[in-house]
N, C-alpha and C. Protein backbone atom coordinates (compact mmCIF):
# COMPACT_ATOMS: atom_id res chain seq x y z
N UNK A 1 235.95 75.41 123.03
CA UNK A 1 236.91 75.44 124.13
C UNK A 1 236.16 75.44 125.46
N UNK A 2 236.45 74.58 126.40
CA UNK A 2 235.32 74.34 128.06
C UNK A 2 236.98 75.28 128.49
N UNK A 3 236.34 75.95 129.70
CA UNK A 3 236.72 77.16 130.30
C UNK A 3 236.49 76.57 131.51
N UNK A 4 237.40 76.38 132.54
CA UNK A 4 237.08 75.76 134.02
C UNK A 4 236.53 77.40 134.68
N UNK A 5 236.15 77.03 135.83
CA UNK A 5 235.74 78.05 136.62
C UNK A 5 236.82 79.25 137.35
N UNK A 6 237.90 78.26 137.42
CA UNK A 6 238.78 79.38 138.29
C UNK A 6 239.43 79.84 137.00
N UNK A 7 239.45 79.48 135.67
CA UNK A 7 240.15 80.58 134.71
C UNK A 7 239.00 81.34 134.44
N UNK A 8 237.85 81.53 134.41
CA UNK A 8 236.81 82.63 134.34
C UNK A 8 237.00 83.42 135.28
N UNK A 9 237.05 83.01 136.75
CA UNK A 9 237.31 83.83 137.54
C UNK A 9 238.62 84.79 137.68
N UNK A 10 239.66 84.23 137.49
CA UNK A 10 240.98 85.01 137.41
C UNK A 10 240.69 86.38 136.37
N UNK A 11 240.40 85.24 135.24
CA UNK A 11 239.63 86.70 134.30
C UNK A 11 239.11 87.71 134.87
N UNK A 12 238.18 87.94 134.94
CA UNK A 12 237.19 88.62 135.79
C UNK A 12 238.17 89.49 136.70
N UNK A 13 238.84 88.98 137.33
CA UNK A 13 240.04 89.45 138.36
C UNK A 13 240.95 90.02 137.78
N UNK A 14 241.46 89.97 136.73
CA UNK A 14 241.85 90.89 135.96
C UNK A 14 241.61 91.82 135.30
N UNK A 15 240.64 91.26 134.60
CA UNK A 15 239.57 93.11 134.41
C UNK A 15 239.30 93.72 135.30
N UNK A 16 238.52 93.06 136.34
CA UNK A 16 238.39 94.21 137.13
C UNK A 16 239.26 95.26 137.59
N UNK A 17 240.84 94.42 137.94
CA UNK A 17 241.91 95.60 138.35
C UNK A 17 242.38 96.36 137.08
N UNK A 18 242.27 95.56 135.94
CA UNK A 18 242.49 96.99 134.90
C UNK A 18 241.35 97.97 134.67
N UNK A 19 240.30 97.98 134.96
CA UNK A 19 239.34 98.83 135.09
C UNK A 19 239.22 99.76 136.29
N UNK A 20 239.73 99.26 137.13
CA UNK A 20 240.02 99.52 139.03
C UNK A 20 241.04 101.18 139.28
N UNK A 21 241.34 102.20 139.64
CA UNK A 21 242.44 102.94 139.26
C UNK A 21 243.13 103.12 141.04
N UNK A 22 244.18 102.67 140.79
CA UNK A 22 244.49 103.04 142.24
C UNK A 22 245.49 102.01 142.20
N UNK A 23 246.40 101.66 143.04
CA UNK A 23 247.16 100.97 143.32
C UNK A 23 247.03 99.50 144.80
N UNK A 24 247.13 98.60 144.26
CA UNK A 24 247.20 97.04 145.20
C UNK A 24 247.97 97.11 146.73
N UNK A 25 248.98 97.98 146.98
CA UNK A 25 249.88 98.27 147.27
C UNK A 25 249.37 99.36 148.62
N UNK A 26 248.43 100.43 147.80
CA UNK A 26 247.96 101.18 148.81
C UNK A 26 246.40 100.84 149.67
N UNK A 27 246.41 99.66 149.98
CA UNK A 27 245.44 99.01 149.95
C UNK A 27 245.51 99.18 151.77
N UNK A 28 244.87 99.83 152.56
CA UNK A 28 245.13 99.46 154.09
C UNK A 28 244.32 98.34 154.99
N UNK A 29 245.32 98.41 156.40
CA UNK A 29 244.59 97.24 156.71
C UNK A 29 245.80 95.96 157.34
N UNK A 30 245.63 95.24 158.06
CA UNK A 30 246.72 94.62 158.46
C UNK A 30 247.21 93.18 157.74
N UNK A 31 246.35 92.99 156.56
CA UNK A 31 246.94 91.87 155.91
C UNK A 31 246.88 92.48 154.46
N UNK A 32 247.07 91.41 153.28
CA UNK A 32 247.80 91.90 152.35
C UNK A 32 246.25 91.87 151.76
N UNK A 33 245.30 90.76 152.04
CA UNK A 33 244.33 90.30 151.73
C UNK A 33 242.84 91.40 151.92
N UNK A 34 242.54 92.69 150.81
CA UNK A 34 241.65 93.40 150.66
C UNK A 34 240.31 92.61 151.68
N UNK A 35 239.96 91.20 150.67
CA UNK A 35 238.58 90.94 151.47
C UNK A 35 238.39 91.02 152.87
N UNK A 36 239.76 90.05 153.13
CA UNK A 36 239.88 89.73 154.90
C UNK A 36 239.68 91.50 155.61
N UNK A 37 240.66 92.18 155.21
CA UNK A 37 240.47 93.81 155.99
C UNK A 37 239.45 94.66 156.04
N UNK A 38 238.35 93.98 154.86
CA UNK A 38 237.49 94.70 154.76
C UNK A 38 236.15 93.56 155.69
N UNK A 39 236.53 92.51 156.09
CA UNK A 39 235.73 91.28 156.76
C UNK A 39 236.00 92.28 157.86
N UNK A 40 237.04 92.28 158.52
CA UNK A 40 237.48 92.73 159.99
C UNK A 40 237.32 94.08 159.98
N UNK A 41 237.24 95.18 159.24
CA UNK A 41 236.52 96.25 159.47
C UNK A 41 235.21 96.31 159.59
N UNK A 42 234.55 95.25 158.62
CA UNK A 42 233.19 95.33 158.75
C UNK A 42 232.50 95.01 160.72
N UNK A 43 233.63 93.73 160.95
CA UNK A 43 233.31 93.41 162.24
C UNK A 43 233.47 93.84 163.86
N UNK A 44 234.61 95.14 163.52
CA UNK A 44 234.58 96.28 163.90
C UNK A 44 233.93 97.37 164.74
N UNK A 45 233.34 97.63 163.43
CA UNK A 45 232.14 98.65 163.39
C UNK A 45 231.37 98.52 163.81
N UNK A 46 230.89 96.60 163.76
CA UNK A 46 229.29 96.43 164.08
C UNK A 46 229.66 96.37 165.52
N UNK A 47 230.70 95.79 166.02
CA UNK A 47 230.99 94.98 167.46
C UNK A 47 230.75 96.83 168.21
N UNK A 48 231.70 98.11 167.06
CA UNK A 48 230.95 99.37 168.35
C UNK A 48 230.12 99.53 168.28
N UNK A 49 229.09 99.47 167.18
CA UNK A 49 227.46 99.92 167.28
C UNK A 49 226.92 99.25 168.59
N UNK A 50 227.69 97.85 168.33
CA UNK A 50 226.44 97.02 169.35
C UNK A 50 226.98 97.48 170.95
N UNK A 51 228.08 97.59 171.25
CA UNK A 51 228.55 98.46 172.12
C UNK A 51 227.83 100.07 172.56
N UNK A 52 227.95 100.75 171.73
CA UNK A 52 227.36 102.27 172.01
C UNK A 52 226.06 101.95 172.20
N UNK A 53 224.95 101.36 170.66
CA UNK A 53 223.59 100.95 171.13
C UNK A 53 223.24 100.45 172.53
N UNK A 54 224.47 99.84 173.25
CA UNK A 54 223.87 99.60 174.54
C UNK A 54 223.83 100.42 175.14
N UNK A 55 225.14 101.09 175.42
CA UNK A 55 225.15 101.95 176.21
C UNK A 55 224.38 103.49 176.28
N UNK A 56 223.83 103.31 175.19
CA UNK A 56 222.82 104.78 174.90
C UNK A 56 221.69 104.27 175.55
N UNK A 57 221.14 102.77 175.16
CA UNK A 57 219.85 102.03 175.68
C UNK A 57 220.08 102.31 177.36
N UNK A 58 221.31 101.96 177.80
CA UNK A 58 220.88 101.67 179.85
C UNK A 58 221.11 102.90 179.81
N UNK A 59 221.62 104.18 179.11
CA UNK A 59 222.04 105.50 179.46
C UNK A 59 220.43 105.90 179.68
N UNK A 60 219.47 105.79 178.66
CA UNK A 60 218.15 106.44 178.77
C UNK A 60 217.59 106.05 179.78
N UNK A 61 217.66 104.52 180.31
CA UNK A 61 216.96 103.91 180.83
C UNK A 61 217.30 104.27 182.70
N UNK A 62 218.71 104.50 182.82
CA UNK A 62 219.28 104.38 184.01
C UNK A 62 219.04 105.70 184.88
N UNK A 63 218.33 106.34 184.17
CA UNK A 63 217.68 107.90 185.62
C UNK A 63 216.52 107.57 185.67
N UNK A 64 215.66 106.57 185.54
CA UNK A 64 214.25 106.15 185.97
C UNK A 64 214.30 105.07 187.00
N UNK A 65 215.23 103.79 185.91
CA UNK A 65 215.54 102.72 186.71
C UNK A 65 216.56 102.33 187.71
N UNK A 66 217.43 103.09 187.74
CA UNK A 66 218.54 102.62 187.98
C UNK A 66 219.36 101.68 187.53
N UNK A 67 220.63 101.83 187.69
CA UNK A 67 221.88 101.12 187.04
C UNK A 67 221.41 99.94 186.87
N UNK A 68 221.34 98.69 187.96
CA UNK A 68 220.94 97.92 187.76
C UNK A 68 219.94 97.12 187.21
N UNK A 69 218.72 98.18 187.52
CA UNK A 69 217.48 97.35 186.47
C UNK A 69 217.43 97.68 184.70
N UNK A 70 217.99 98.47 184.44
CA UNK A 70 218.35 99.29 183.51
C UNK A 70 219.76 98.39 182.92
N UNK A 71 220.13 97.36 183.38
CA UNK A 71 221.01 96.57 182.71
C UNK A 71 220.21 95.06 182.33
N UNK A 72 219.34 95.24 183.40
CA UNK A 72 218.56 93.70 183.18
C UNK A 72 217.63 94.05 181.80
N UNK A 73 217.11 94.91 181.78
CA UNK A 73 215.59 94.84 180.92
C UNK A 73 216.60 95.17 179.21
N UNK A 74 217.60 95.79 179.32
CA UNK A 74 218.72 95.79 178.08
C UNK A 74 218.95 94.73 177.48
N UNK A 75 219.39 93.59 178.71
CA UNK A 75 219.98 91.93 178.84
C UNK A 75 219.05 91.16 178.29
N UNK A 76 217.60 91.75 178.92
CA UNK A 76 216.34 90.63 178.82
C UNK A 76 215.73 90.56 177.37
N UNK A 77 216.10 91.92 176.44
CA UNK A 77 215.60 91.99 175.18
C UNK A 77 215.44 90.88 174.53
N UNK A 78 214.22 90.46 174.21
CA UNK A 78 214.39 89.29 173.31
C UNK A 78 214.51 89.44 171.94
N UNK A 79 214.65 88.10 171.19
CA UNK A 79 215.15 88.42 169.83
C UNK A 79 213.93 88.90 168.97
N UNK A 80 212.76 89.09 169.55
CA UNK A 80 211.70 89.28 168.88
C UNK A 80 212.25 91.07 168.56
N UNK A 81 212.05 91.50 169.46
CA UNK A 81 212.56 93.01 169.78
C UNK A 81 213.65 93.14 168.75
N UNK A 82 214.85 92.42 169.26
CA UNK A 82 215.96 93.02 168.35
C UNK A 82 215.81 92.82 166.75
N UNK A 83 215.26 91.65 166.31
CA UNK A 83 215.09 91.63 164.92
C UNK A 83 213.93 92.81 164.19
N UNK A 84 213.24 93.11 165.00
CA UNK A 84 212.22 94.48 164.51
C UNK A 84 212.86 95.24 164.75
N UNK A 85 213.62 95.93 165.51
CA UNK A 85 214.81 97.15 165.86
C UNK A 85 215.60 96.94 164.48
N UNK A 86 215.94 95.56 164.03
CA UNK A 86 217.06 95.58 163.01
C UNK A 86 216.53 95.81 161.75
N UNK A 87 215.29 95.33 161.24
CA UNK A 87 214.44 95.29 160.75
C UNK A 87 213.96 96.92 160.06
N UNK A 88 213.54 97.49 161.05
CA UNK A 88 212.92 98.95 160.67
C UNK A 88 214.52 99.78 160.29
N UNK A 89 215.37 99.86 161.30
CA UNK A 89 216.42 100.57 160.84
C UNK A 89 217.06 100.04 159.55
N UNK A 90 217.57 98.75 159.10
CA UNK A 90 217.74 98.51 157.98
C UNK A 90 216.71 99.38 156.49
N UNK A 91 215.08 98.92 156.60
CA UNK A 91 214.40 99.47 156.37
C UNK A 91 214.60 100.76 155.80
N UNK A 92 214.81 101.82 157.14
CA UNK A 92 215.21 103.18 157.09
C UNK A 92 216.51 103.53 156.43
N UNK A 93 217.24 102.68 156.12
CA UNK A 93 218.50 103.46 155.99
C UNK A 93 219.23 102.80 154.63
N UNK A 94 217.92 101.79 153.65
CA UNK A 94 217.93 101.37 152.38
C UNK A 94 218.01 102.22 151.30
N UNK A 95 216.59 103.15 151.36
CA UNK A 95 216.56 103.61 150.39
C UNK A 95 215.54 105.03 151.08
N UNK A 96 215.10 105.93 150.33
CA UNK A 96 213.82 106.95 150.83
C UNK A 96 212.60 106.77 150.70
N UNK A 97 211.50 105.62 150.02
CA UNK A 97 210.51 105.54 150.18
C UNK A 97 210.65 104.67 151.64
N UNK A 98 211.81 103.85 152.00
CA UNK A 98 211.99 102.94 153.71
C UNK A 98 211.80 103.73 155.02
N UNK A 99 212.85 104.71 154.79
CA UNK A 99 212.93 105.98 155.62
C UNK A 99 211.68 106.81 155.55
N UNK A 100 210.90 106.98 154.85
CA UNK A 100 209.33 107.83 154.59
C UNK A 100 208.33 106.75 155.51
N UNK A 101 208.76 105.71 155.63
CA UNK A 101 207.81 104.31 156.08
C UNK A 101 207.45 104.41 157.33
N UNK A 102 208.85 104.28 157.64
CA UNK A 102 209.30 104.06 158.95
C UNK A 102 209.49 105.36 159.80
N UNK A 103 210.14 106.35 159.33
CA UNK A 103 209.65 107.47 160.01
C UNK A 103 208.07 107.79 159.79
N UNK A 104 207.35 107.53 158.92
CA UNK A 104 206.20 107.55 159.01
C UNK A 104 205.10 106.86 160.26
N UNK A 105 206.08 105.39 160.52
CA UNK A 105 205.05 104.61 161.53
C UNK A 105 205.47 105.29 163.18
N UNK A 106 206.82 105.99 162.99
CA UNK A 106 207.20 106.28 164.09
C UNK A 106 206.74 107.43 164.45
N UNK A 107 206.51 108.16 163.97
CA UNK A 107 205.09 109.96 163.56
C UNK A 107 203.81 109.42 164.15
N UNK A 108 203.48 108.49 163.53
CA UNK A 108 202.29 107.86 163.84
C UNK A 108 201.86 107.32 165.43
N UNK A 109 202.99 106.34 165.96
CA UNK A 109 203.23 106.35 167.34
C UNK A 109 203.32 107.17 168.09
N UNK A 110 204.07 108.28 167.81
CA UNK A 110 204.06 109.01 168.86
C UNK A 110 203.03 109.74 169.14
N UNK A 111 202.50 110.39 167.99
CA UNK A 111 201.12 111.50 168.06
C UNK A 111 199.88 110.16 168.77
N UNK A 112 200.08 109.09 168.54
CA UNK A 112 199.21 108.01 169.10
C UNK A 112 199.21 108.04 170.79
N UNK A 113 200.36 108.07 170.94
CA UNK A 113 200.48 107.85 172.78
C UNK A 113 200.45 109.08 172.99
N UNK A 114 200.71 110.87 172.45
CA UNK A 114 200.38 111.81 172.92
C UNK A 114 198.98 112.17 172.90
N UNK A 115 198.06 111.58 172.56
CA UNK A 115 196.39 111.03 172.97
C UNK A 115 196.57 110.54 173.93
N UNK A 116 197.35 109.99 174.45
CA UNK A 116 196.58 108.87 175.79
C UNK A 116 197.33 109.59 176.61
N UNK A 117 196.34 109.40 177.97
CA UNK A 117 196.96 110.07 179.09
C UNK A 117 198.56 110.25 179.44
N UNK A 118 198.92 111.02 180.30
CA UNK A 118 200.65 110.72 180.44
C UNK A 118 200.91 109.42 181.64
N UNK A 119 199.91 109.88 182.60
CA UNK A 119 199.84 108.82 183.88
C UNK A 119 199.71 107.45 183.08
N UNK A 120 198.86 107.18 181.81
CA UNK A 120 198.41 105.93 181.41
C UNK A 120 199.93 105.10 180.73
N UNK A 121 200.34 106.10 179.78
CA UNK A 121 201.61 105.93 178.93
C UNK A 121 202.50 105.64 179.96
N UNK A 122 202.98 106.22 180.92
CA UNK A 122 204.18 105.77 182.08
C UNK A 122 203.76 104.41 182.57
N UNK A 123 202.22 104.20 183.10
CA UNK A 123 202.26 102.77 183.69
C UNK A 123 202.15 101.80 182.75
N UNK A 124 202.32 102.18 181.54
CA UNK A 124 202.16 100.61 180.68
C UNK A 124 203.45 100.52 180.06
N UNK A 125 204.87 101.92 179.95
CA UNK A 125 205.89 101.57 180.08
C UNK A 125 206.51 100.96 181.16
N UNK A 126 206.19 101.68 182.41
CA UNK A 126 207.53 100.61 183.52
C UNK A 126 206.86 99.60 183.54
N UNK A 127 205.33 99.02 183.30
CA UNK A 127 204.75 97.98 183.26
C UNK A 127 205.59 97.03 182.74
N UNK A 128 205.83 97.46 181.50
CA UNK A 128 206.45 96.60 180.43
C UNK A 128 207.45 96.59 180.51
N UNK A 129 208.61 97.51 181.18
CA UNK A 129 210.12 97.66 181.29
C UNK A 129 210.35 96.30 182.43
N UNK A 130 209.74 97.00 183.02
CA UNK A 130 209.88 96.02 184.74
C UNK A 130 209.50 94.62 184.37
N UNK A 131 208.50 94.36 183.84
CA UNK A 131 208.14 92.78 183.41
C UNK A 131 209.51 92.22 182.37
N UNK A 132 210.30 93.05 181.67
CA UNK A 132 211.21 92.35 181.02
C UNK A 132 213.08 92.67 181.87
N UNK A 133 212.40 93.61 182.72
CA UNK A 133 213.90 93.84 183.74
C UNK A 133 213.30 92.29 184.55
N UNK A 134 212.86 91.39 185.13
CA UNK A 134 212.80 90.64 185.30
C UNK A 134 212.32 89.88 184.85
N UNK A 135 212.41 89.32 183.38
CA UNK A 135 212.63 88.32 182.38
C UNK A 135 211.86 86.92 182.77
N UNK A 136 212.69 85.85 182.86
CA UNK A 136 211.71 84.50 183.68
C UNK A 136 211.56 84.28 185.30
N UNK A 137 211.88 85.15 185.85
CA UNK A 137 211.68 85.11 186.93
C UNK A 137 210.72 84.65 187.36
């Protein structure tokens, strides 16, 4: 007997909800459609992270720099930056040997720059802030 694909799948779709305990019905969300509500929650969530993440970023940044430069060097992030930001936190928040890693390299950094002078550490941050608060300029 050849078995097309969408009757395997329905299958499948049926076991699963007889295996499933809960009701179709109490399913929330503004369409009837589980995946879609759980698409648009997912997109949600990320749209406030990326929201708050900013605003925590110019929050730290904005009693040194001020409002304004402190929005540019946020703006200017390049994708190099953000994919290692996404990168390590993903990382961290996989599994516990990720989180041992990565809080490990971040232990490591810091006790690293608390060796180096404080005067030295400040000018090679606004060095570097200021060179990306004005981007291609």
């Amino acid at each position: 007997m050849v078995r097309n694909v969408s009757t395997v799948g329905a299958e499948a779709v049926a076991k699963a909800r007889r295996e499933t305990p809960g009701s179709p019905e109490n399913m929330p969300g503004p369409t009837h459609n589980p995946a879609t509500n759980l698409m648009m929650a997912d997109v949600a969530i990320r749209a406030g992270s990326y929201v708050v993440r900013r605003a925590i970023e110019k929050g730290m940044l904005r009693g040194r720099y001020g409002k304004s430069t402190a929005h540019q060097i946020v703006k200017n992030k390049t994708i190099g930056q953000t994919l290692i930001s996404f990168g390590l936190a993903r990382l961290a928040t996989r599994n516990l040997p990720g989180a041992m890693i990565v809080g490990g390299g971040a232990l490591a950094k810091t006790l690293y720059d608390r060796r180096q002078s404080k005067k030295g550490q400040r000018r090679e941050g606004d060095r570097d802030l200021i060179e990306q608060a004005h981007g291609d300029d």
